[in-house]
C-alpha atoms as a PDB file:
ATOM      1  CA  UNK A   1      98.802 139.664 113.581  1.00  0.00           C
ATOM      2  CA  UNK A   2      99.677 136.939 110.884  1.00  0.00           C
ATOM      3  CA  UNK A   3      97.825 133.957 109.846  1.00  0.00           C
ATOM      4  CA  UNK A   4      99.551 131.922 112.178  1.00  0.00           C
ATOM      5  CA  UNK A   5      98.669 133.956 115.283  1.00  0.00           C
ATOM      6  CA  UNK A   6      95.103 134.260 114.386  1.00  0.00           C
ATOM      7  CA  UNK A   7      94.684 130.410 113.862  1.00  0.00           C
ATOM      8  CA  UNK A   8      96.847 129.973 117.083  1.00  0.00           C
ATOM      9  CA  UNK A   9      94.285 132.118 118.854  1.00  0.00           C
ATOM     10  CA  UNK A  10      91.278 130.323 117.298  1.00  0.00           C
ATOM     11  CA  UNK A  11      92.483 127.022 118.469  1.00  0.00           C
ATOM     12  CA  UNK A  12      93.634 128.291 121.997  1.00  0.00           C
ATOM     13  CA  UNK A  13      89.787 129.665 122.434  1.00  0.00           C
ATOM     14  CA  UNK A  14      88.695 126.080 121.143  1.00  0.00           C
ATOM     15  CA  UNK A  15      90.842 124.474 123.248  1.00  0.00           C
ATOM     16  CA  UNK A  16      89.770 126.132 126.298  1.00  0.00           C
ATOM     17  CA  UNK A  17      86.588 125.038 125.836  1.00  0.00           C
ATOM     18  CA  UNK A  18      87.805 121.537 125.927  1.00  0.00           C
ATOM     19  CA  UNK A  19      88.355 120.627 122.563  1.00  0.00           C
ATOM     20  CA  UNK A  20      91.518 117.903 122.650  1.00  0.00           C
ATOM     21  CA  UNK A  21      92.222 118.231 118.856  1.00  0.00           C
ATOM     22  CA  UNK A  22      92.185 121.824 119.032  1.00  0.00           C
ATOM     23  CA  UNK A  23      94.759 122.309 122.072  1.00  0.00           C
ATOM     24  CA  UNK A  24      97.036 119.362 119.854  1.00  0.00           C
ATOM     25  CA  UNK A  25      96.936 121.971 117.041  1.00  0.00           C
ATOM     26  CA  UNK A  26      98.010 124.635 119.364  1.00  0.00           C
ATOM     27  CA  UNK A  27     100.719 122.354 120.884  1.00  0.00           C
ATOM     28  CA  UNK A  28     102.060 121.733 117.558  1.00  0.00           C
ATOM     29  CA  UNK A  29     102.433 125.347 116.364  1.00  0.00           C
ATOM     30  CA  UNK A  30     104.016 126.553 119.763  1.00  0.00           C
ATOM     31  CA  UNK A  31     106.211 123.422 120.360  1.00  0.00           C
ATOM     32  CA  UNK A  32     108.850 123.820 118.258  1.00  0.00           C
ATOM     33  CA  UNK A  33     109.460 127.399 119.333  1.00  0.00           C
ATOM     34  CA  UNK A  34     109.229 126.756 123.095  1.00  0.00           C
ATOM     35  CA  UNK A  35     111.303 123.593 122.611  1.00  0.00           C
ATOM     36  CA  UNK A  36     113.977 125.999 121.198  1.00  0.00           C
ATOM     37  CA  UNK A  37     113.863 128.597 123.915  1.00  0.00           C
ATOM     38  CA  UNK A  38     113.868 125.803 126.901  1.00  0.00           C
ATOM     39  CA  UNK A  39     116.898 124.260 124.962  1.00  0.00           C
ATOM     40  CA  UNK A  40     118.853 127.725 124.798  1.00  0.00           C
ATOM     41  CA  UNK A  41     118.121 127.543 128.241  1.00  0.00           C
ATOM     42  CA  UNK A  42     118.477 124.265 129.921  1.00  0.00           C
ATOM     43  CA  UNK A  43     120.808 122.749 127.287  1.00  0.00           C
ATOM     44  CA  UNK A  44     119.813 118.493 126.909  1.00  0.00           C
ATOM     45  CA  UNK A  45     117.352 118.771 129.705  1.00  0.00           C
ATOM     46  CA  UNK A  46     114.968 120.653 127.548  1.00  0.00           C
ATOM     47  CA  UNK A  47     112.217 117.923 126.807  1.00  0.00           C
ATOM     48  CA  UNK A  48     111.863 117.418 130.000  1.00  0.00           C
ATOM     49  CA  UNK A  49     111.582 120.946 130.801  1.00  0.00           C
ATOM     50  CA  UNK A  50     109.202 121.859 128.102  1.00  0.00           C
ATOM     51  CA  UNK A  51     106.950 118.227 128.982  1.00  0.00           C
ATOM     52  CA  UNK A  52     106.574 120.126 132.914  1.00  0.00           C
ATOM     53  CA  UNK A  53     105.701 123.783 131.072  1.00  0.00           C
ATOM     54  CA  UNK A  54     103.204 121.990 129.062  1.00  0.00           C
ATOM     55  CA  UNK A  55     101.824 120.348 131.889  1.00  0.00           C
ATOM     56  CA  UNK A  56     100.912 123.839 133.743  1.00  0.00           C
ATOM     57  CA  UNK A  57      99.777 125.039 130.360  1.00  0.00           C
ATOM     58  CA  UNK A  58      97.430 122.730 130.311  1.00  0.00           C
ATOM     59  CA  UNK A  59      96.487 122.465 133.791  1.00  0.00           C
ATOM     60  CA  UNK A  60      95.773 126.401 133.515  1.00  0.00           C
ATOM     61  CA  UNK A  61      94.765 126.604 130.018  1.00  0.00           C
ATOM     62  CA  UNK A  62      90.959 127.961 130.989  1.00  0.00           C
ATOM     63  CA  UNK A  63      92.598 130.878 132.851  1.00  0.00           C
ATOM     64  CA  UNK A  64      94.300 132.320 130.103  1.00  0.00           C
ATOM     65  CA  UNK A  65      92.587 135.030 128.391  1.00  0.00           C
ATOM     66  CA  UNK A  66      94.023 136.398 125.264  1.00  0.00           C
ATOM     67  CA  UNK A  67      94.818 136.408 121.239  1.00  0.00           C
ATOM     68  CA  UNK A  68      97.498 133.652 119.632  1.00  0.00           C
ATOM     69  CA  UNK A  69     100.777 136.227 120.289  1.00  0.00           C
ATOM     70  CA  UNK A  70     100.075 136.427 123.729  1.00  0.00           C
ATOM     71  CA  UNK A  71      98.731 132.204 123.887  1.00  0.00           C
ATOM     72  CA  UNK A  72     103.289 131.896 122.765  1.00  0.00           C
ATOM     73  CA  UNK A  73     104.036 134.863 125.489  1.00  0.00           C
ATOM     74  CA  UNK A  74     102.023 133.377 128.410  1.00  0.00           C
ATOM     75  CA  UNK A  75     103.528 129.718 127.197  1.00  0.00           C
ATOM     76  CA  UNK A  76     107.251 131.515 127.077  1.00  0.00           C
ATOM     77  CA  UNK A  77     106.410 132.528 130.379  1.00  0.00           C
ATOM     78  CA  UNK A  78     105.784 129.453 131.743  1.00  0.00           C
ATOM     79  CA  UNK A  79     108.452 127.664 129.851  1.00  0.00           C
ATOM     80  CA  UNK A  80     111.170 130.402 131.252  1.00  0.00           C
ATOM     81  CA  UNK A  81     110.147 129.681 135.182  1.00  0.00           C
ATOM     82  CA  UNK A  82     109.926 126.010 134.690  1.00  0.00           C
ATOM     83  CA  UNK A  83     113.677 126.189 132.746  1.00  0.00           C
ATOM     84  CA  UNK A  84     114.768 128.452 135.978  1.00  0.00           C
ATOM     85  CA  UNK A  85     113.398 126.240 138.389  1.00  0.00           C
ATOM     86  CA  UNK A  86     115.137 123.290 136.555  1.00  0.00           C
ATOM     87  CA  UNK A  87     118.504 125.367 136.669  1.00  0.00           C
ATOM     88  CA  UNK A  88     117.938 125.696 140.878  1.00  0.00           C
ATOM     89  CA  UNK A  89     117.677 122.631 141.454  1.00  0.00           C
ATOM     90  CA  UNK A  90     120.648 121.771 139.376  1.00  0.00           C
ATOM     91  CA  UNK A  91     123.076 124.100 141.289  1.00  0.00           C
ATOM     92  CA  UNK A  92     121.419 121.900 144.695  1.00  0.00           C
ATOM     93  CA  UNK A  93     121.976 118.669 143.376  1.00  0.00           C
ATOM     94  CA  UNK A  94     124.416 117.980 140.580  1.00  0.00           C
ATOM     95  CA  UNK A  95     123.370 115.499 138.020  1.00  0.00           C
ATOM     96  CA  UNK A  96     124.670 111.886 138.095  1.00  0.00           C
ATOM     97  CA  UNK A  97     126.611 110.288 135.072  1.00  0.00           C
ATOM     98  CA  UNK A  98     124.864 107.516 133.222  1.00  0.00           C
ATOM     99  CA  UNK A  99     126.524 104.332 133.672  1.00  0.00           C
ATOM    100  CA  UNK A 100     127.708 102.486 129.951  1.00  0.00           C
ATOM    101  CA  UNK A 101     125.184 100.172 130.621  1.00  0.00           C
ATOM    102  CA  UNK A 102     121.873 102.496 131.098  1.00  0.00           C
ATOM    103  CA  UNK A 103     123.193 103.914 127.602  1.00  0.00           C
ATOM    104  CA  UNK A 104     123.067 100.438 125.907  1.00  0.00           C
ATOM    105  CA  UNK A 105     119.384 100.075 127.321  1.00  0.00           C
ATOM    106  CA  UNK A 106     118.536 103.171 126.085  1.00  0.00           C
ATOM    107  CA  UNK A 107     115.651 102.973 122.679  1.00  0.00           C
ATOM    108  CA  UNK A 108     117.522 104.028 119.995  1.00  0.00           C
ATOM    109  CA  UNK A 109     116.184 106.924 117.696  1.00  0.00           C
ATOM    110  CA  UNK A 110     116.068 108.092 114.036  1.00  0.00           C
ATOM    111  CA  UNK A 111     119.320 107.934 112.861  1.00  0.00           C
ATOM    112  CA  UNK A 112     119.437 109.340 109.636  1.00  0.00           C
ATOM    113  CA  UNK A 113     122.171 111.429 107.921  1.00  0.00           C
ATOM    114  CA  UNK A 114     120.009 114.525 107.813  1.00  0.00           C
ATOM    115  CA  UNK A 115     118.751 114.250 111.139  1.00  0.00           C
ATOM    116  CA  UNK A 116     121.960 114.430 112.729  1.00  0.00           C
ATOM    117  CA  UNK A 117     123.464 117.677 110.389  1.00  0.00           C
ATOM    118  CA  UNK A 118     120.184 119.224 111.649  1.00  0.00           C
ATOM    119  CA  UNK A 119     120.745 118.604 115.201  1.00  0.00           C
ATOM    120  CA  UNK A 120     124.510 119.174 115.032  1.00  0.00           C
ATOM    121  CA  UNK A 121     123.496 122.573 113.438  1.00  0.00           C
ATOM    122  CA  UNK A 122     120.605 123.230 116.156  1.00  0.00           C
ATOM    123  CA  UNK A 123     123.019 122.366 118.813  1.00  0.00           C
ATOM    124  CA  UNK A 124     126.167 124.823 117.761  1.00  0.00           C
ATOM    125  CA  UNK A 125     124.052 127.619 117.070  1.00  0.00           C
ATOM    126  CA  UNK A 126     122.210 127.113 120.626  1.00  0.00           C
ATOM    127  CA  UNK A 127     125.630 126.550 122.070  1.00  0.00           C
ATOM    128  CA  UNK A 128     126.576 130.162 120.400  1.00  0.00           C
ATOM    129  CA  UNK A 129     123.292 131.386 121.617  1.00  0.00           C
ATOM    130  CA  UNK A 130     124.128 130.085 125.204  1.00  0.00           C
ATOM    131  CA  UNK A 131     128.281 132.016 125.383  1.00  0.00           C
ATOM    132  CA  UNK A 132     125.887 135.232 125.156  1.00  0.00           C
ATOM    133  CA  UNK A 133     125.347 137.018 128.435  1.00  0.00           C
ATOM    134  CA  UNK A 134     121.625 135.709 129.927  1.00  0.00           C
ATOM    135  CA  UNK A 135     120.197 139.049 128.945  1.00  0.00           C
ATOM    136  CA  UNK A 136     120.780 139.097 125.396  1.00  0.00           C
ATOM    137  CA  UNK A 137     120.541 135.091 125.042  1.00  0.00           C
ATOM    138  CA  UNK A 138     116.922 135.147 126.313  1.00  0.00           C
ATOM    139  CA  UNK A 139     115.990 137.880 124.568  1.00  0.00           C
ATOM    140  CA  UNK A 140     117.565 136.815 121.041  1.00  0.00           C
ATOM    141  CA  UNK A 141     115.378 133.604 122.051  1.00  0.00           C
ATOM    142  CA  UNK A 142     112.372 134.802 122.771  1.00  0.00           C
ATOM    143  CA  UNK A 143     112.463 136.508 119.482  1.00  0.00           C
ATOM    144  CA  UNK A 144     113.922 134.507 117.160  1.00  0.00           C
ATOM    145  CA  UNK A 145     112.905 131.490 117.660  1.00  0.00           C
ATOM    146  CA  UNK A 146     109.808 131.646 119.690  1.00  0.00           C
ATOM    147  CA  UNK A 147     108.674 134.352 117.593  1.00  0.00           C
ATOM    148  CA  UNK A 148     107.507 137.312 120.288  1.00  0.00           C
ATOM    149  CA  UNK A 149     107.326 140.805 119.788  1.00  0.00           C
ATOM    150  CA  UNK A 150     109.252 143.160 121.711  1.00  0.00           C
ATOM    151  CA  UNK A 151     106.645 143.870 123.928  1.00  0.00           C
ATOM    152  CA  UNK A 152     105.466 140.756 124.800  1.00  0.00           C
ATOM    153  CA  UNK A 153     109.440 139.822 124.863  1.00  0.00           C
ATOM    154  CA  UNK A 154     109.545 142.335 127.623  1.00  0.00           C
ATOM    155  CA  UNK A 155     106.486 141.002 129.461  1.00  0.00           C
ATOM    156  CA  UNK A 156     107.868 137.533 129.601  1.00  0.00           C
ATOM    157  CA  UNK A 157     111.526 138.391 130.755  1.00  0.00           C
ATOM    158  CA  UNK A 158     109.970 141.274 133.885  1.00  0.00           C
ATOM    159  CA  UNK A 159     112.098 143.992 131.695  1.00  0.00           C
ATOM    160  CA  UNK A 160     111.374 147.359 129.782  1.00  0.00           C
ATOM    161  CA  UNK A 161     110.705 147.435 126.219  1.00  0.00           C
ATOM    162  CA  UNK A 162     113.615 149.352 125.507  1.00  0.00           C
ATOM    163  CA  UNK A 163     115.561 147.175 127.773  1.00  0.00           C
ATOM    164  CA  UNK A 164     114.812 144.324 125.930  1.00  0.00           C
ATOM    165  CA  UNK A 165     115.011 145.618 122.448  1.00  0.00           C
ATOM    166  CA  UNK A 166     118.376 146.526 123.245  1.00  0.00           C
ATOM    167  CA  UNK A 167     119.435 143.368 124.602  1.00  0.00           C
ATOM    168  CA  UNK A 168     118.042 141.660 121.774  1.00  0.00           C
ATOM    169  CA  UNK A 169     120.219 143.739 118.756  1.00  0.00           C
ATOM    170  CA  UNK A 170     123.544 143.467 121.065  1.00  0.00           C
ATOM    171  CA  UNK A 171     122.875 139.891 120.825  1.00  0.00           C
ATOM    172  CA  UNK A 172     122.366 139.727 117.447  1.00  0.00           C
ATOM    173  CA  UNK A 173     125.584 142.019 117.101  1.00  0.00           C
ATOM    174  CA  UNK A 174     127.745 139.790 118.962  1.00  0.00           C
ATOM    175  CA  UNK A 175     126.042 136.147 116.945  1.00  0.00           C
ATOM    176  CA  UNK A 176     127.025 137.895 113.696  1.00  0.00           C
ATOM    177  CA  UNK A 177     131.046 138.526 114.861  1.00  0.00           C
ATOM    178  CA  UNK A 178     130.731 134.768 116.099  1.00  0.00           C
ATOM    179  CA  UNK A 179     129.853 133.473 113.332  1.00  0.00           C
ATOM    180  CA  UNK A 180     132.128 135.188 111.157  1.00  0.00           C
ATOM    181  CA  UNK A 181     135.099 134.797 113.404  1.00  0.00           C
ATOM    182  CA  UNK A 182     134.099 131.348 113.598  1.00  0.00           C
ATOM    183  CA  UNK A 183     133.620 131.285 109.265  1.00  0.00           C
ATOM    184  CA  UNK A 184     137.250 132.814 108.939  1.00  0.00           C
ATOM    185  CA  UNK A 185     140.413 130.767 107.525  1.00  0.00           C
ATOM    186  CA  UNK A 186     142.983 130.384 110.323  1.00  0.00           C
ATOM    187  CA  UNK A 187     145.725 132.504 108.940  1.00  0.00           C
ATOM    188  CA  UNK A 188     148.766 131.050 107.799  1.00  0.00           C
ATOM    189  CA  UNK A 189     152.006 132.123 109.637  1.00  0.00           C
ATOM    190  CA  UNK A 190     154.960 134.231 108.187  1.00  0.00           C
ATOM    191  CA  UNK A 191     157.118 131.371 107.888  1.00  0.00           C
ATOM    192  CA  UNK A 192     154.853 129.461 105.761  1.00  0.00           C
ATOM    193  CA  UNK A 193     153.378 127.067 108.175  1.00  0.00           C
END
């Protein structure tokens, strides 16, 4: 267990007890992870998403029991049934377009330069992420960017271990031919063109 995961659990015990600064700590080290996983899964609807897992996390914080790996499992968890709820009610009732105007009323954000390569980035690599089979998308999720280990990968997703693990490196396969297909020159035709 790293440094990270033994804080994590520290807090989580902390929090449970009621301490607000505490579960914001907590929040803060498994957001960014969870965010990541809920986005892989729900594409742009993620926040929201993530904003109803947190709710139930907190809502049911003093029944968890457990160290800071299995505080990001039991969140994952969470996160995952919320995302597949989300994704239900989706295929029942498709999602409106926003009208022009609801965009120009809409707060504007951050707009920086570096802000925008980093979500362009985020976004093509979830995008590449999501044209994997569920299987190996979750599971190249769950432990990349949420940071489980294989068991607790397998815990979160109802599979085996093994099931998992090899989800997770045929994944990883496919990501790496993606990316390099995607990294390739076109090549140049015979007649010069």
């Amino acid at each position: 267990m790293g440094a990270d995961d033994a804080e994590l659990g520290i807090l989580v015990e902390r929090a449970r007890r009621g301490d607000e600064e505490a579960f914001a700590r907590a929040y803060r080290m498994v957001q960014p992870g969870l965010l990541g996983y809920v986005r892989g899964l729900v594409g742009e609807d993620a926040e929201d998403v993530a904003s109803e897992a947190w709710l139930e996390i907190a809502r049911d914080l003093g029944r968890f029991r457990g160290d800071g790996p299995g505080f990001r499992g039991w969140t994952a968890t969470i996160a995952r049934h919320r995302a597949l709820d989300h994704l239900r009610r989706q295929r029942r009732r498709p999602r409106t377009a926003l009208l022009k105007q609801d965009l120009l009323e809409l707060p504007g954000g951050h707009d920086t330069a570096a802000a925008a390569l980093e979500t362009l980035s985020t976004e093509q690599t979830l995008a590449l992420v999501r044209s994997l089979p569920p299987d190996q998308a979750e599971a190249v999720l769950l432990r990349v960017v949420v940071g489980l280990d294989g068991p607790a990968t397998a815990r979160v997703l109802g599979k085996r271990p093994g099931a998992v693990r090899t989800a997770g490196h045929r994944g990883l396969r496919r990501l790496a031919g993606l990316l390099a297909a995607a990294a390739e020159p076109p090549r140049r035709q015979k007649d010069g063109t």
